[in-house]
C-alpha atoms as a PDB file:
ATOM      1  CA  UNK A   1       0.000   0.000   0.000  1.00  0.00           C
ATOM      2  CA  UNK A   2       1.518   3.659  -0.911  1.00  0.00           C
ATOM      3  CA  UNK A   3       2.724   6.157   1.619  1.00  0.00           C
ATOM      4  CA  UNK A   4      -0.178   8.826   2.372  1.00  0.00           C
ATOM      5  CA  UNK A   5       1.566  11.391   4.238  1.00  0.00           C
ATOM      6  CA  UNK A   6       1.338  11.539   8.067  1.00  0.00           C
ATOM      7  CA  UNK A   7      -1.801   9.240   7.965  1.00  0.00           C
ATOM      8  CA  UNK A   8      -0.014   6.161   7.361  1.00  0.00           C
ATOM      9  CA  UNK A   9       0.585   4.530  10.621  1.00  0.00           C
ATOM     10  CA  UNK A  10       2.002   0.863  11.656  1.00  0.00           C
ATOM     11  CA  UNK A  11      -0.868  -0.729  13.661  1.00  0.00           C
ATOM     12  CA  UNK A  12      -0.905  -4.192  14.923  1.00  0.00           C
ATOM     13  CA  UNK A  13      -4.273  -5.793  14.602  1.00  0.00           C
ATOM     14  CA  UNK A  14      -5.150  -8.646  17.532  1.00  0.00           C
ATOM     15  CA  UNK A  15      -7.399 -10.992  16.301  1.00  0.00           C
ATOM     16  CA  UNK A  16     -10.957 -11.166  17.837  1.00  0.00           C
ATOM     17  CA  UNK A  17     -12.708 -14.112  18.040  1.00  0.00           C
ATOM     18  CA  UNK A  18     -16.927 -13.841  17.296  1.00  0.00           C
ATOM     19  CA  UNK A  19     -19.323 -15.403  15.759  1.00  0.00           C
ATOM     20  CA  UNK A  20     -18.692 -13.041  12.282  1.00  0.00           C
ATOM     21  CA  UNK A  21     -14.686 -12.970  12.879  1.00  0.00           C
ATOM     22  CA  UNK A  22     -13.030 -15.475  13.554  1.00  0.00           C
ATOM     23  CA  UNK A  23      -8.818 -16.270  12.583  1.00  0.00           C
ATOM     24  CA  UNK A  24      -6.745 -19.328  11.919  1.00  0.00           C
ATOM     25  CA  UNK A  25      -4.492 -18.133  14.332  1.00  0.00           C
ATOM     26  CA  UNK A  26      -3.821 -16.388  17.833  1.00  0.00           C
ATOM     27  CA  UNK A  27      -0.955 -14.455  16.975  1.00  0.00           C
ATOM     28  CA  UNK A  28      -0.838 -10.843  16.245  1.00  0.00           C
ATOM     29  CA  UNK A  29      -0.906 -10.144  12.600  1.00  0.00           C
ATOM     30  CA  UNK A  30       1.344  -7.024  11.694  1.00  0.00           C
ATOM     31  CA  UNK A  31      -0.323  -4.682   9.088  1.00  0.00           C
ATOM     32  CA  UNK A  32       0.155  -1.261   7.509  1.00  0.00           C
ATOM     33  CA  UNK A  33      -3.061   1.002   6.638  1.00  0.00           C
ATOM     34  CA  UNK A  34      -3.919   4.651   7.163  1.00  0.00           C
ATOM     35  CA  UNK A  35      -5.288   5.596  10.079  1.00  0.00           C
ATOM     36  CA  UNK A  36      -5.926   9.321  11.010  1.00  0.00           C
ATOM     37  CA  UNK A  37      -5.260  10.846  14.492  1.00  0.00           C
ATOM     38  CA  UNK A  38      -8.009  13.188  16.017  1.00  0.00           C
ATOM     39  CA  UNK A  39      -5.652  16.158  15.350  1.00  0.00           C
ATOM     40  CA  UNK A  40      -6.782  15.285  11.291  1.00  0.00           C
ATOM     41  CA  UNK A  41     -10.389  15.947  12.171  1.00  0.00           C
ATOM     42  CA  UNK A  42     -11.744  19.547  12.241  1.00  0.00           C
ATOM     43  CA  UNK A  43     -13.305  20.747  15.213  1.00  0.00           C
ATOM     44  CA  UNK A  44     -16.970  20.381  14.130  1.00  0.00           C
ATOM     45  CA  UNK A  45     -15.997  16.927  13.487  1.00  0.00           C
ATOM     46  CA  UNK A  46     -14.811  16.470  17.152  1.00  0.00           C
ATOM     47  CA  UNK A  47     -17.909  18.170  18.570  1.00  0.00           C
ATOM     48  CA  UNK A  48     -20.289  15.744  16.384  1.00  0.00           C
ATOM     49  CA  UNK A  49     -18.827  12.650  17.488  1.00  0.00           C
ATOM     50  CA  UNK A  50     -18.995  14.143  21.132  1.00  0.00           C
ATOM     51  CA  UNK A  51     -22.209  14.623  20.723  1.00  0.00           C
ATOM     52  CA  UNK A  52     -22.757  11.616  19.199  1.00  0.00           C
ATOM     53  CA  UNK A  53     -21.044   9.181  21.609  1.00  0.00           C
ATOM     54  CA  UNK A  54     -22.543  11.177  25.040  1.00  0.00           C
ATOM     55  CA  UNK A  55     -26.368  11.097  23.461  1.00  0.00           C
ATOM     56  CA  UNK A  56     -25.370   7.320  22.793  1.00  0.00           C
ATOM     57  CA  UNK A  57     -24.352   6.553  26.331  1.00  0.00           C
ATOM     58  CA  UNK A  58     -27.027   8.932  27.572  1.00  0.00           C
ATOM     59  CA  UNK A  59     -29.906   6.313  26.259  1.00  0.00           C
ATOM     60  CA  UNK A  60     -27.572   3.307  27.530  1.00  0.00           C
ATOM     61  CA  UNK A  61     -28.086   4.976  31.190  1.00  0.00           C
ATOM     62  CA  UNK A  62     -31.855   4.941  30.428  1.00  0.00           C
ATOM     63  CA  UNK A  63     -32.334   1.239  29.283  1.00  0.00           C
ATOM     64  CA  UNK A  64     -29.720  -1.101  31.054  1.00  0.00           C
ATOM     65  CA  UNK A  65     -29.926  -3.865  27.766  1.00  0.00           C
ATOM     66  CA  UNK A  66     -29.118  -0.865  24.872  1.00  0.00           C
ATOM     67  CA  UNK A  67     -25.876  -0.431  23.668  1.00  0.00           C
ATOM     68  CA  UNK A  68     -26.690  -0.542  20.327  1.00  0.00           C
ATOM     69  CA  UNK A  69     -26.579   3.066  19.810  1.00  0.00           C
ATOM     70  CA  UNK A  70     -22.852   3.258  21.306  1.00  0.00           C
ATOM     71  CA  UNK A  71     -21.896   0.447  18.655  1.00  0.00           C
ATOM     72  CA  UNK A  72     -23.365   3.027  15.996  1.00  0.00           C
ATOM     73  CA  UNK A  73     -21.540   5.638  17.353  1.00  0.00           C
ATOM     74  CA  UNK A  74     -18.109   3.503  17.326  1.00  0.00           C
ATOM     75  CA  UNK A  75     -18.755   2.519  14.150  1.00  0.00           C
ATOM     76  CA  UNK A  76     -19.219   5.856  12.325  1.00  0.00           C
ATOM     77  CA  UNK A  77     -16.113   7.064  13.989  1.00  0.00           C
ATOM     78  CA  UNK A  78     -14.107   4.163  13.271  1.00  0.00           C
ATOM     79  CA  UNK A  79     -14.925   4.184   9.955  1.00  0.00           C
ATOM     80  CA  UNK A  80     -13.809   8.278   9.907  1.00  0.00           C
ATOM     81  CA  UNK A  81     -10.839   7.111  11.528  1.00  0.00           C
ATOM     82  CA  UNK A  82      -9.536   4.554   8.848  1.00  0.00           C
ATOM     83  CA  UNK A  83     -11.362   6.492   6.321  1.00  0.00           C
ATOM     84  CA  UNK A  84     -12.704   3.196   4.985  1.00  0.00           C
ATOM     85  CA  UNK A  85     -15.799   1.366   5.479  1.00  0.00           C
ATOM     86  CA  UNK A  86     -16.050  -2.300   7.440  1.00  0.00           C
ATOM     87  CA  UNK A  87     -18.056  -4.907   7.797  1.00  0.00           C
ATOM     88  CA  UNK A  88     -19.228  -4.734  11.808  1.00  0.00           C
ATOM     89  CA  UNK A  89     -17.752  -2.435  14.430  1.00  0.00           C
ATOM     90  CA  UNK A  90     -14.932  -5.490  14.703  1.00  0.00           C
ATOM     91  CA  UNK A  91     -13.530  -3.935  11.755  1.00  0.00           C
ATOM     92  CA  UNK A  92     -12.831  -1.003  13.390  1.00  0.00           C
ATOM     93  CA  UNK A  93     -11.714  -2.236  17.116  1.00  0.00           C
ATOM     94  CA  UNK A  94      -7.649  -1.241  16.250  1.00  0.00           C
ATOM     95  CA  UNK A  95      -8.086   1.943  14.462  1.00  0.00           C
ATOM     96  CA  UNK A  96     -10.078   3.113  17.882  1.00  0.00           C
ATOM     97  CA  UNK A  97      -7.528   1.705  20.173  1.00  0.00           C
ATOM     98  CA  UNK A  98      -4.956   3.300  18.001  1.00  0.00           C
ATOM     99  CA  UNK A  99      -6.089   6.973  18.509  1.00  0.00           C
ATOM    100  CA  UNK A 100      -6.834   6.057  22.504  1.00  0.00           C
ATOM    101  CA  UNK A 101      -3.322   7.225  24.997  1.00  0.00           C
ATOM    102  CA  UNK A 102      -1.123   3.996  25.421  1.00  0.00           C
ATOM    103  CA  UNK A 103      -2.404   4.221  29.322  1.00  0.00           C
ATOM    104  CA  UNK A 104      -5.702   3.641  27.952  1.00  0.00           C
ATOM    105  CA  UNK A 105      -5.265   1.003  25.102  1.00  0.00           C
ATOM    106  CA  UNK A 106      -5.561  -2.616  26.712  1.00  0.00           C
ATOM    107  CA  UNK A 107      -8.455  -1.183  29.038  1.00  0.00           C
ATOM    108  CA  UNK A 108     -10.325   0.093  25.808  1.00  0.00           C
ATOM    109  CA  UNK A 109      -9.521  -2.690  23.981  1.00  0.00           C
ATOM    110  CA  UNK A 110     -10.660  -5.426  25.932  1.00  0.00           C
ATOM    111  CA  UNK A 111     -14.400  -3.682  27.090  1.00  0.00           C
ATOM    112  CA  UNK A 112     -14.467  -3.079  23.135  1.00  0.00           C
ATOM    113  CA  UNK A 113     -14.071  -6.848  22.299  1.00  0.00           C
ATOM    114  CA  UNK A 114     -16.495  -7.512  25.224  1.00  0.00           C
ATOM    115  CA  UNK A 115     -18.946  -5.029  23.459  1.00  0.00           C
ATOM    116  CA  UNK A 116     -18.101  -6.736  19.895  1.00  0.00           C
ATOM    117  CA  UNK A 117     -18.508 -10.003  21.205  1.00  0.00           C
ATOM    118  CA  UNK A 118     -21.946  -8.805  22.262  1.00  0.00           C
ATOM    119  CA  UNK A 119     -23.145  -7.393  19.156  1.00  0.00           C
ATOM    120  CA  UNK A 120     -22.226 -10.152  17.226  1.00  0.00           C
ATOM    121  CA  UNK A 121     -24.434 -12.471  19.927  1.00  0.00           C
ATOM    122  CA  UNK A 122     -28.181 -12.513  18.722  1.00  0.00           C
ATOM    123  CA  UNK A 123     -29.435 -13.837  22.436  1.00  0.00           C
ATOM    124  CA  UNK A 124     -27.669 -10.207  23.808  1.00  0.00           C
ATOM    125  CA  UNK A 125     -30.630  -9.954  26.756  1.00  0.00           C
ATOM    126  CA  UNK A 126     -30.849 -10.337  30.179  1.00  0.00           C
ATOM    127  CA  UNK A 127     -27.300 -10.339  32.659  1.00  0.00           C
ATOM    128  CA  UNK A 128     -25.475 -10.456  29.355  1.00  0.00           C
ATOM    129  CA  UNK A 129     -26.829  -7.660  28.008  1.00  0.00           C
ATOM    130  CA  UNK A 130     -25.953  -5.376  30.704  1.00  0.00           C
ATOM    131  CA  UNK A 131     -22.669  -6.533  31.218  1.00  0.00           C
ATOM    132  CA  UNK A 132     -21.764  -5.549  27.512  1.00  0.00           C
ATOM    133  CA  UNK A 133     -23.710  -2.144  28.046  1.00  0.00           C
ATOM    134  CA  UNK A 134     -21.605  -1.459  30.813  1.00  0.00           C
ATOM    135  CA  UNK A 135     -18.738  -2.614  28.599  1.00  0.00           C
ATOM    136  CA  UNK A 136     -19.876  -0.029  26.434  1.00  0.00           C
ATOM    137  CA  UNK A 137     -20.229   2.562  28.879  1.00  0.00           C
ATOM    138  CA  UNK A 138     -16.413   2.532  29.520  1.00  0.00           C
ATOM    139  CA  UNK A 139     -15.112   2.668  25.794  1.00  0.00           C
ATOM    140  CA  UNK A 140     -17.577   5.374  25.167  1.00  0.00           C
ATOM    141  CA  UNK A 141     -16.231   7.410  28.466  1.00  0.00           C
ATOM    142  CA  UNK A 142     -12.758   6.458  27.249  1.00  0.00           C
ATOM    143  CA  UNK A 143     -13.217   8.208  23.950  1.00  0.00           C
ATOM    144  CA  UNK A 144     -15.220  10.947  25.191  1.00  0.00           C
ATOM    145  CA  UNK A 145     -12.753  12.361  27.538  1.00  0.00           C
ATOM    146  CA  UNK A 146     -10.065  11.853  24.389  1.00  0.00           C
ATOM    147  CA  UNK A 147     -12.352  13.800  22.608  1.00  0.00           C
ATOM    148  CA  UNK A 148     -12.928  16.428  25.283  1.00  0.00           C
ATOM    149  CA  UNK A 149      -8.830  17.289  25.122  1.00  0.00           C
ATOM    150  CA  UNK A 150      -9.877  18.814  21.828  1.00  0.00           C
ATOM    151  CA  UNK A 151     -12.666  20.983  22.742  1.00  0.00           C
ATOM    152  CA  UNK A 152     -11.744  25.021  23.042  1.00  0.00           C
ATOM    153  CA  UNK A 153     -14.616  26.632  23.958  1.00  0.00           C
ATOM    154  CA  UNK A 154     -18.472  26.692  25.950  1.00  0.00           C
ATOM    155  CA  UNK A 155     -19.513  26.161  22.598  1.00  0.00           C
ATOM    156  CA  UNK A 156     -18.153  23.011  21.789  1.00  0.00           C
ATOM    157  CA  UNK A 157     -19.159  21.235  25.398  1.00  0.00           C
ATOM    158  CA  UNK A 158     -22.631  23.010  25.517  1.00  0.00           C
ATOM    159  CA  UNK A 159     -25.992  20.776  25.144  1.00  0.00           C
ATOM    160  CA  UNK A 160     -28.196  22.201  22.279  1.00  0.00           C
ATOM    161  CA  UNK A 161     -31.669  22.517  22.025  1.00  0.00           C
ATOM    162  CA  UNK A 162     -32.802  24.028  25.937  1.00  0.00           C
ATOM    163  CA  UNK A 163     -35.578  22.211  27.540  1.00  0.00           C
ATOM    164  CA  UNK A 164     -37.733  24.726  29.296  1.00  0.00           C
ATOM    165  CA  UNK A 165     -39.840  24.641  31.876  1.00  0.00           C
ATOM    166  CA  UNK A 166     -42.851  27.068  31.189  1.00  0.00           C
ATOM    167  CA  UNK A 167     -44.811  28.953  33.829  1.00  0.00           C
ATOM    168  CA  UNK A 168     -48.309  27.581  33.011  1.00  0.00           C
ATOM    169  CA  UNK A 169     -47.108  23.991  33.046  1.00  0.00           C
ATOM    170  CA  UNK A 170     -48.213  22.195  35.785  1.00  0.00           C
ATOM    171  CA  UNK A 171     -46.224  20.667  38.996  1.00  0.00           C
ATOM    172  CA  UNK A 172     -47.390  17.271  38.115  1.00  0.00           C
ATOM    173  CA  UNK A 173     -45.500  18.060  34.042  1.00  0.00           C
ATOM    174  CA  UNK A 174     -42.873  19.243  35.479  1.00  0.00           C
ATOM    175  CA  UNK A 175     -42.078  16.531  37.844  1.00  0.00           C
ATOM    176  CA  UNK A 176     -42.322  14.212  35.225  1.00  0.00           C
ATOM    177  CA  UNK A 177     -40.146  16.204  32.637  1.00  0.00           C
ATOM    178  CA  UNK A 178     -37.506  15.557  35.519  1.00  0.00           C
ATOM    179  CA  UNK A 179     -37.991  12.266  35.946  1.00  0.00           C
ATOM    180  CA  UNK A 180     -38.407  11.128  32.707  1.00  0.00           C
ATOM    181  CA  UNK A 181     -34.755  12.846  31.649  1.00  0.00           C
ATOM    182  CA  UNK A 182     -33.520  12.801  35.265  1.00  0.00           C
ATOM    183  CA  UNK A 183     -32.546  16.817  35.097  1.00  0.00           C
ATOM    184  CA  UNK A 184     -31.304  18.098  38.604  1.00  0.00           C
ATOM    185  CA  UNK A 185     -32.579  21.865  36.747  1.00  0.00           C
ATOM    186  CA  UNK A 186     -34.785  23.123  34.551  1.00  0.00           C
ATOM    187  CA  UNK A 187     -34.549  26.464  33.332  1.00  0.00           C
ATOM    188  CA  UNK A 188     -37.909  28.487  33.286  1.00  0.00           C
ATOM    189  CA  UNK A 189     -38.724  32.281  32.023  1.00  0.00           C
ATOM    190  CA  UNK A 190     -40.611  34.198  34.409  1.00  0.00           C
ATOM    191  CA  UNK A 191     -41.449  37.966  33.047  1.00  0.00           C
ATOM    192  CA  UNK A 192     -38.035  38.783  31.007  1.00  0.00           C
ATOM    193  CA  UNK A 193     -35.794  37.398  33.282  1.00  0.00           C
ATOM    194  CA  UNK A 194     -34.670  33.187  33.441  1.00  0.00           C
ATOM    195  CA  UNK A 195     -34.650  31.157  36.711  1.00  0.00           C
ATOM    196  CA  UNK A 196     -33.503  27.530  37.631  1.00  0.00           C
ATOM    197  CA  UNK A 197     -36.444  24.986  39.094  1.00  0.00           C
ATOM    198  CA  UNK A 198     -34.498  22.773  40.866  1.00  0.00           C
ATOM    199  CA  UNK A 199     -35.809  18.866  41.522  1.00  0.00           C
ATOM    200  CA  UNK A 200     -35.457  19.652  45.515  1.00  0.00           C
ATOM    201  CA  UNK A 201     -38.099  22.654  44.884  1.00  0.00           C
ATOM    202  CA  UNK A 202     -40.062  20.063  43.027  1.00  0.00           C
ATOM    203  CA  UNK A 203     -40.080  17.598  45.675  1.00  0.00           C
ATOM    204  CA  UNK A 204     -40.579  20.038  48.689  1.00  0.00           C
ATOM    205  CA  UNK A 205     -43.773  21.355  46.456  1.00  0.00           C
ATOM    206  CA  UNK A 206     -44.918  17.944  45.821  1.00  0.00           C
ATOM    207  CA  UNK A 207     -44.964  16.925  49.236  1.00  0.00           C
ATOM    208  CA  UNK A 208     -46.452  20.141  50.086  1.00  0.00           C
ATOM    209  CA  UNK A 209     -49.584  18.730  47.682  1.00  0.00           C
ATOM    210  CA  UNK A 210     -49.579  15.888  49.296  1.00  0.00           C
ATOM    211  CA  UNK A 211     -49.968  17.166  52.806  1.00  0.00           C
ATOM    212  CA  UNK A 212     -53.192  20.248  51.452  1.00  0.00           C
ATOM    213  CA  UNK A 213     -54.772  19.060  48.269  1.00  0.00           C
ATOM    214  CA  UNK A 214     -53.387  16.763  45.484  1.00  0.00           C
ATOM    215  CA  UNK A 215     -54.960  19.315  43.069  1.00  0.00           C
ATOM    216  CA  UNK A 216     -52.239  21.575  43.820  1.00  0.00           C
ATOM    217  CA  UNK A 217     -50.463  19.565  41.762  1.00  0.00           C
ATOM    218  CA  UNK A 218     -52.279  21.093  38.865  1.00  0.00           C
ATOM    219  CA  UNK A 219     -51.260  24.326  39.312  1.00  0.00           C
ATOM    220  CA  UNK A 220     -49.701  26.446  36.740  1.00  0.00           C
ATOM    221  CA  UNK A 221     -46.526  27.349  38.008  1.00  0.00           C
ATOM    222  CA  UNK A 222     -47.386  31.184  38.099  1.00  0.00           C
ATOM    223  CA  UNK A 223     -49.800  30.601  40.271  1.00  0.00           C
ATOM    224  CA  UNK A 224     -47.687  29.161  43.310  1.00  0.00           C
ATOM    225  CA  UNK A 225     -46.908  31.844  45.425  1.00  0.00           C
ATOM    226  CA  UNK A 226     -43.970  30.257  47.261  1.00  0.00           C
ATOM    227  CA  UNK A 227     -42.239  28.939  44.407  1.00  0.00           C
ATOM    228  CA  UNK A 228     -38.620  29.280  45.124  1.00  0.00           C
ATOM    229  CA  UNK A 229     -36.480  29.866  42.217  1.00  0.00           C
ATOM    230  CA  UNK A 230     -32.896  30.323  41.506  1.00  0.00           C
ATOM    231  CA  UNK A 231     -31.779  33.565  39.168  1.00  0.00           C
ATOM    232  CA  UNK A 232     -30.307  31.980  35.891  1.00  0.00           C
ATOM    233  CA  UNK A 233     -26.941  32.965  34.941  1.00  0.00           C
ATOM    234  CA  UNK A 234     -25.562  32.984  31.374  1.00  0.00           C
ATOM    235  CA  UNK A 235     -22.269  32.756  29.726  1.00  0.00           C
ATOM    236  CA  UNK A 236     -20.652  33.444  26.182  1.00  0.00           C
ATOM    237  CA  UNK A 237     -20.411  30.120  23.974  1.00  0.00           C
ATOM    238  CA  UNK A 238     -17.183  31.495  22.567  1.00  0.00           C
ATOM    239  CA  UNK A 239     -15.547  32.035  26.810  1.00  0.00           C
ATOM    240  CA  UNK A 240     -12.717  29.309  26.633  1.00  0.00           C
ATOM    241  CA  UNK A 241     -12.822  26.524  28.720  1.00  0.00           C
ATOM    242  CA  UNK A 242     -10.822  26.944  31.703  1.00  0.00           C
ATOM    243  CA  UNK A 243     -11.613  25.507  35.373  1.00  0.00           C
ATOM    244  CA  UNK A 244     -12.224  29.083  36.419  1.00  0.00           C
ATOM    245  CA  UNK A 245     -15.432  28.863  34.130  1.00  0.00           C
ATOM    246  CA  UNK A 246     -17.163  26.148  35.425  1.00  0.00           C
ATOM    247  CA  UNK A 247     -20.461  26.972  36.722  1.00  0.00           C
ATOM    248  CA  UNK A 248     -21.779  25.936  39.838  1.00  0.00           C
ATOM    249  CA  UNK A 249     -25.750  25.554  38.551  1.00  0.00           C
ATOM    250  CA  UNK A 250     -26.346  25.253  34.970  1.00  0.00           C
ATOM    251  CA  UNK A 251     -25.912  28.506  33.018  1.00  0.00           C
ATOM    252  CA  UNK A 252     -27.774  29.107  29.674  1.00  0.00           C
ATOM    253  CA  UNK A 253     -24.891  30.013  26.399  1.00  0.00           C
ATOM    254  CA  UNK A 254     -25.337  32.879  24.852  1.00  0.00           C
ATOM    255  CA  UNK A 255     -24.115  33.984  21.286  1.00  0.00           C
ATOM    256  CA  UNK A 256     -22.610  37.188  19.997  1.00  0.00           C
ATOM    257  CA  UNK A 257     -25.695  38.807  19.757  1.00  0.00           C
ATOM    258  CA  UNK A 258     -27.320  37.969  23.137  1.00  0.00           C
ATOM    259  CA  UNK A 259     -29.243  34.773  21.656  1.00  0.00           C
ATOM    260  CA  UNK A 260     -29.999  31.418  23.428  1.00  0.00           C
ATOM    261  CA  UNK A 261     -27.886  28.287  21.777  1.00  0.00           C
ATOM    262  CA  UNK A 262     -27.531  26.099  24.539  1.00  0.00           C
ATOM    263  CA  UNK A 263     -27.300  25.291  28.410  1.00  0.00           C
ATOM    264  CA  UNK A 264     -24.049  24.166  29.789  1.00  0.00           C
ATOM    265  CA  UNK A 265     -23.671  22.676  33.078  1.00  0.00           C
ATOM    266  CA  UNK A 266     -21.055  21.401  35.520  1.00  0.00           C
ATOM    267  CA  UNK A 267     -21.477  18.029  34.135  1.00  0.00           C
ATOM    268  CA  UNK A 268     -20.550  18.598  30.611  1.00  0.00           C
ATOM    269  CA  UNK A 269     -17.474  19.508  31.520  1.00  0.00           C
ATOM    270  CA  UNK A 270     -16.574  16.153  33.067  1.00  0.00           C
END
């Protein structure tokens, strides 16, 4: 195979032994293709796959037997990464090890054959199942954090598309909102200024209901008087990420011209 610049890299493939890949023999087989580094990728790149891989481990958290949306995730990145399209995310288990820190490799490499052998398993249900999603879990964490090395600004990190709460929902809509997407916060606009409802102000209000009138619970959120709120901060999406910028409560980004493109919380900067 030609030379292509800095992209050509010796990687040693390991053999991995599923149902859909299986080898004659144990021993590492010594190949050359190319295989880019991060650094090759643009920065939008490097935010979608961030994206991509947290959303992805996000729905793994919900359901304890889905990890088929990391695999998809894997998959489109490996196949970035070697810049060439495979059969199965097995085709793609070296090129992600490669462009994982040595100090990382044989810990990201093993939960990724785990995860492989997994896929490639039709009965993946039950104890199985969430062994390989926790499996999962790791490699995408792994990658993540490589991926967060990259990232410049509150921009990059920031979560898209704000869920609001809105003052004439109701307690009882708002409590599930929470619980359904397990928020700690929801941001809420009360006259022209933007507030936090936090899931402890939730709880002391729905245990308030409990002890007067269940219909309380139905409610618009205007029209509880002792509705404590928190005053909602904001920050620029283009501030650069330094540990003096991390925000104790989540703040809503803002863009050059004053408009709403995201929330950013402690959290996304783990």
């Amino acid at each position: 195979m030609p030379l292509v610049g800095s992209l050509l890299t010796e990687v040693i493939l390991y053999p991995i032994h599923t149902a859909q890949c299986d080898t004659a023999s144990s021993k590492a087989t010594r190949m050359r293709f190319p295989v880019k580094k991060l650094s090759d990728f643009d920065l939008e790149l490097l935010r979608y796959f961030l994206n991509e891989l947290r959303s992805a481990r996000y729905a793994a958290l919900e359901d304890a037997e889905n990890f088929s949306d990391i695999c998809s995730a894997l998959e489109e990145l490996g196949k970035h990464v070697l810049d060439e399209k495979k059969s199965g995310l097995g085709g793609y288990r070296d090129a992600l090890v490669h462009i994982t820190p040595p100090s990382q490799q044989d810990r990201l490499g093993s939960a990724l054959k785990r995860v492989i052998e997994a896929r490639n398993d039709k009965a993946h249900t039950g104890s199985y199942a969430r062994n390989a999603v926790e499996k999962a879990i790791t490699v995408s964490a792994i990658l993540e954090d490589i991926l967060m090395q990259h990232m410049q600004t509150v921009e990059d990190i920031m979560v898209q598309g704000v869920l609001f709460a809105e003052k004439f929902m109701t307690l009882a809509k708002v409590r599930e909102l929470m619980l359904a997407h397990s928020f700690s916060y929801l941001p809420i606009k009360m006259g022209d200024e933007y507030f936090l409802l936090s899931d402890a102000e939730v709880a002391r209000q729905w245990r308030m209901a409990g002890q007067f009138s269940r219909e309380r619970n139905l409610i618009p959120l205007k029209d509880l008087e002792d509705l404590r709120l928190i005053p909602m901060e904001t920050i620029k999406g283009s501030t650069k990420l330094s540990a003096t910028n991390i925000p104790e409560h989540p703040r809503l980004v803002l863009d050059d011209q004053g408009n709403i493109i995201g929330i950013v919380s402690p959290f996304d900067w783990l």
